[in-house]
Structures are given as C-alpha cells and as structure tokens.
N, C-alpha and C. Protein backbone atom coordinates (compact mmCIF):
# COMPACT_ATOMS: atom_id res chain seq x y z
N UNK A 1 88.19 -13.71 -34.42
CA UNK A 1 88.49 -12.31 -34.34
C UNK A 1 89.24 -11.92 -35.62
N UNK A 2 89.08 -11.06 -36.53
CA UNK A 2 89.41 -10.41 -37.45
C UNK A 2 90.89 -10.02 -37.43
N UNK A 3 91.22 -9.28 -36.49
CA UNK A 3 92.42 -9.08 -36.25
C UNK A 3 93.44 -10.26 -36.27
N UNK A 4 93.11 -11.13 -35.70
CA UNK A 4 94.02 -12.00 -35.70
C UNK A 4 94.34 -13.71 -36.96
N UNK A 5 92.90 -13.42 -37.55
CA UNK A 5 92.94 -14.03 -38.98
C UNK A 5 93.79 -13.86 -40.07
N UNK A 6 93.94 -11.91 -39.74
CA UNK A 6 95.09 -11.63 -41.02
C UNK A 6 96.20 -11.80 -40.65
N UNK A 7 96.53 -12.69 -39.53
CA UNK A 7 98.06 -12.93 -39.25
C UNK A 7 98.23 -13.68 -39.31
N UNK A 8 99.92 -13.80 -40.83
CA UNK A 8 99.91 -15.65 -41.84
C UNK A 8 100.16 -16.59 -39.94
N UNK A 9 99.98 -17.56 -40.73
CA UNK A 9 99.90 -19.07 -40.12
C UNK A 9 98.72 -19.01 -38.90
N UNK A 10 97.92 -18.04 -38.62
CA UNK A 10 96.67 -18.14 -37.91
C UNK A 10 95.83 -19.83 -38.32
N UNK A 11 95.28 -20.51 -37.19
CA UNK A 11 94.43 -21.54 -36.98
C UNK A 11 93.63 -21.32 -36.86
N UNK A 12 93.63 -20.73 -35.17
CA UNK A 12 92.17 -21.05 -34.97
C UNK A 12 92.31 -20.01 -33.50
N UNK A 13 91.18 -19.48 -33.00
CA UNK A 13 90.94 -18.70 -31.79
C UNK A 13 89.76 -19.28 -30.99
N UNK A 14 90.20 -19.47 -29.76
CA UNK A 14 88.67 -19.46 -28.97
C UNK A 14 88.73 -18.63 -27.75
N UNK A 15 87.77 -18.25 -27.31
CA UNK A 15 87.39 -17.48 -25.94
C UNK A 15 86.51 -18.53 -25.93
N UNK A 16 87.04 -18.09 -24.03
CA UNK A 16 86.30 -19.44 -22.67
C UNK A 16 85.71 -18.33 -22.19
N UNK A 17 84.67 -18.09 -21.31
CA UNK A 17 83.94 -17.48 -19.97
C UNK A 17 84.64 -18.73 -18.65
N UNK A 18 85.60 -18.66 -18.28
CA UNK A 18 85.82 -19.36 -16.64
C UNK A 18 85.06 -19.46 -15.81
N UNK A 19 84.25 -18.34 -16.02
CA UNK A 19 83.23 -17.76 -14.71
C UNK A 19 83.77 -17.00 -13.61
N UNK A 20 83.29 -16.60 -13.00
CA UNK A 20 83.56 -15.35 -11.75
C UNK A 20 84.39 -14.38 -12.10
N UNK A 21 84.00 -13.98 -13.69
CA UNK A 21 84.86 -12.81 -14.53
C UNK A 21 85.78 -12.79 -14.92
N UNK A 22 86.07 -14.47 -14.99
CA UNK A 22 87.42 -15.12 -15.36
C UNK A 22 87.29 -15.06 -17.10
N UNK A 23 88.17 -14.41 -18.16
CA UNK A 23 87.85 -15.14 -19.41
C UNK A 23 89.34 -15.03 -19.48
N UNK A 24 89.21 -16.32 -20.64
CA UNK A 24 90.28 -17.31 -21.71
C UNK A 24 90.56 -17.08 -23.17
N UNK A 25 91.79 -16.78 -23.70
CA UNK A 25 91.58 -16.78 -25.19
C UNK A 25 92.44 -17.15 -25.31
N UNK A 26 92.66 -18.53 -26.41
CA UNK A 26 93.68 -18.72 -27.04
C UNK A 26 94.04 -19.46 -28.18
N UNK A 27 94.81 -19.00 -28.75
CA UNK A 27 95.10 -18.67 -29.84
C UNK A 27 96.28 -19.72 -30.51
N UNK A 28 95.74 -20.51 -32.00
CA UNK A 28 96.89 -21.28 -32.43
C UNK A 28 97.47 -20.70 -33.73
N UNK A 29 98.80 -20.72 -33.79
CA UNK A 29 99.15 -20.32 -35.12
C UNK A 29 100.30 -21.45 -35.25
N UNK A 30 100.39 -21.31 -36.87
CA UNK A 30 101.50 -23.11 -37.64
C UNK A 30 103.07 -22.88 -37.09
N UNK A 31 103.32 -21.52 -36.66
CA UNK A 31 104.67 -21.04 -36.15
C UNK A 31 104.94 -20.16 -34.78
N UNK A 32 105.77 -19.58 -34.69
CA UNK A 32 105.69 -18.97 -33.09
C UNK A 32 106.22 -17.16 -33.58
N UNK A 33 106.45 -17.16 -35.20
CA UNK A 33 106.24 -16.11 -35.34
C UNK A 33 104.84 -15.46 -35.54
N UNK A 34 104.30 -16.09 -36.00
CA UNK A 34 103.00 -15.94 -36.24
C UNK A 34 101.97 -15.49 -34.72
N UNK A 35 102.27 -16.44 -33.78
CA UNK A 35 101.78 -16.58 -32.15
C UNK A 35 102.37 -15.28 -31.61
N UNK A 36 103.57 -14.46 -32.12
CA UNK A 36 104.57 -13.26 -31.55
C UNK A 36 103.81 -12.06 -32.36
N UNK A 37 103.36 -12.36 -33.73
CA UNK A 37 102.77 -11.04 -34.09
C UNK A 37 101.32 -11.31 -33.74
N UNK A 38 100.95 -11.75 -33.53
CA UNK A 38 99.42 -12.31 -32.75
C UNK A 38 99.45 -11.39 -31.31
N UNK A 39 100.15 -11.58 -30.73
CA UNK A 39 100.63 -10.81 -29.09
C UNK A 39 100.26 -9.31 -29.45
N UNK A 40 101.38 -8.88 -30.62
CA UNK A 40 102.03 -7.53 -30.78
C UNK A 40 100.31 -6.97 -31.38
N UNK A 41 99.75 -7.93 -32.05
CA UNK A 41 98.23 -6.75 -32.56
C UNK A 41 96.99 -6.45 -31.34
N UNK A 42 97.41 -7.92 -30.63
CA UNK A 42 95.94 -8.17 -29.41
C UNK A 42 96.93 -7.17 -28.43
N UNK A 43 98.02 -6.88 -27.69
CA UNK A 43 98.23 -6.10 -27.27
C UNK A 43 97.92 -4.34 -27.44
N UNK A 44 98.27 -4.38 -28.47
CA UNK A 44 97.60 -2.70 -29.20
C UNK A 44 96.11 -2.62 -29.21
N UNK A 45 95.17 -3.29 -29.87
CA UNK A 45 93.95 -3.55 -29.68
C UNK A 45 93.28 -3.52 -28.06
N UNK A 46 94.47 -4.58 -27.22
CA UNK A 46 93.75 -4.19 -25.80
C UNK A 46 93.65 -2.95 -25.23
N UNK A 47 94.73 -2.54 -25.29
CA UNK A 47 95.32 -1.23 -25.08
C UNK A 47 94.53 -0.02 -25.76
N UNK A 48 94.41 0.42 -27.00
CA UNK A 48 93.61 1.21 -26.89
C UNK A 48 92.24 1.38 -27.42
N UNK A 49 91.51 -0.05 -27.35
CA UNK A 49 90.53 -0.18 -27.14
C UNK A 49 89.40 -0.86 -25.99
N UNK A 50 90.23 -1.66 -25.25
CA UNK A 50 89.80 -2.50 -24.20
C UNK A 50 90.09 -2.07 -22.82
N UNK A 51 91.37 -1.48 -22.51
CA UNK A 51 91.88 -1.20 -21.36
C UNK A 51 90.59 -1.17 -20.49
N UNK A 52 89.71 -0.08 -20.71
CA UNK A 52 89.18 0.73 -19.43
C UNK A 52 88.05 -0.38 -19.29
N UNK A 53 87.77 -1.20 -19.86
CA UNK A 53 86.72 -2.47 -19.60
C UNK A 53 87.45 -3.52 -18.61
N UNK A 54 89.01 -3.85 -18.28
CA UNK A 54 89.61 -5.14 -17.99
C UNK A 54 89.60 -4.56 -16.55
N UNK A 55 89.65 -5.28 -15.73
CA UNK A 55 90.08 -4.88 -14.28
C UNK A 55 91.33 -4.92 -13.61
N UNK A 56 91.94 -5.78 -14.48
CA UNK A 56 93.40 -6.36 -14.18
C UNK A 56 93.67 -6.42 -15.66
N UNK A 57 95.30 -6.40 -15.86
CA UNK A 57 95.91 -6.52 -17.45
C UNK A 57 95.77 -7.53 -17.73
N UNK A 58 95.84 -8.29 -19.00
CA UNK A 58 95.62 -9.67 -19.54
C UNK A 58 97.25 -10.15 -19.40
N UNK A 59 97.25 -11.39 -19.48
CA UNK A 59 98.48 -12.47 -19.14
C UNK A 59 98.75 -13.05 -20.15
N UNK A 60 100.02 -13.14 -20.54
CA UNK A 60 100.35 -13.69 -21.56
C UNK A 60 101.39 -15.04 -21.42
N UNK A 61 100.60 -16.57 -21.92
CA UNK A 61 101.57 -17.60 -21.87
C UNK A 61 101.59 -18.30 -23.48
N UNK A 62 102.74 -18.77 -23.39
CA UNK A 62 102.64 -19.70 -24.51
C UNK A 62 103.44 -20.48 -24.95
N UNK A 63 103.44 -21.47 -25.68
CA UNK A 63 103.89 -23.13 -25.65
C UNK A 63 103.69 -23.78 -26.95
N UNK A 64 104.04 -24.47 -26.91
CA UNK A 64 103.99 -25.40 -27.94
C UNK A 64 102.78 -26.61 -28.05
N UNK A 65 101.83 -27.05 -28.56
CA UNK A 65 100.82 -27.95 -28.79
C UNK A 65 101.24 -29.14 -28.73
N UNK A 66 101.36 -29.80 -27.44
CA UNK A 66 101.73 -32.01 -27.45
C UNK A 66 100.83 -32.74 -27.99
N UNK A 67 100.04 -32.20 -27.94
CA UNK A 67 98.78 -33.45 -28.05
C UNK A 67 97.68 -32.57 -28.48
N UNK A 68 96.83 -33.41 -29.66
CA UNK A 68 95.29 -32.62 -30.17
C UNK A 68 94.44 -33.68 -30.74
N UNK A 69 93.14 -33.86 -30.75
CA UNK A 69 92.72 -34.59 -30.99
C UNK A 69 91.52 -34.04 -31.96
C-alpha cells in the first residue's frame, strides 16, 4: 500500500482474507514510531475513504516481533 511505504522505517505489509468477511493487515516497521504514524495515516484513509464499505470498525493491536524466519 502506498500510503504506508512513505512512512520512514516501513518493511513490509500484508493483507490475509480469514474468510467469512474476516480480513487481516499487518504491518512491520524497524521502530514503533514508525508502526504509530502507520496507525495515524491508515486511520484517516479508513475513515474517509473506507468507512461506508467496513461493517464493523477495524481493530488495532500491536507488539513487538519474537521470532521470524
């Protein structure tokens, strides 16, 4: 996603399909400021471009990376 490339320490993004209208996105960046202005653009973006498509608001978690292979 574009949006979230131009934000420094961006990795990497993926969207999942869960199934039963379940979807997943998430998002790595090298810092947790980076992961905080990541929030602050996909929030605005949902908002006033996505809202009236979601059925429920999107959820926001996030953590730190233990393990990658």
């Amino acid at each position: 996603m574009p949006l979230l490339r131009q934000v420094p320490g961006f990795v990497a993004y993926y969207w999942v399909d869960a199934g039963s209208g379940v979807m997943l996105s998430t998002s790595v960046f090298e810092d947790q400021a980076g992961a905080e202005e990541s929030v602050k653009r996909a929030a605005d973006f949902v908002r006033n471009d996505l809202a009236s498509l979601l059925p429920n608001p999107p959820q926001v978690t996030a953590g730190q990376v233990v393990a990658a292979g």
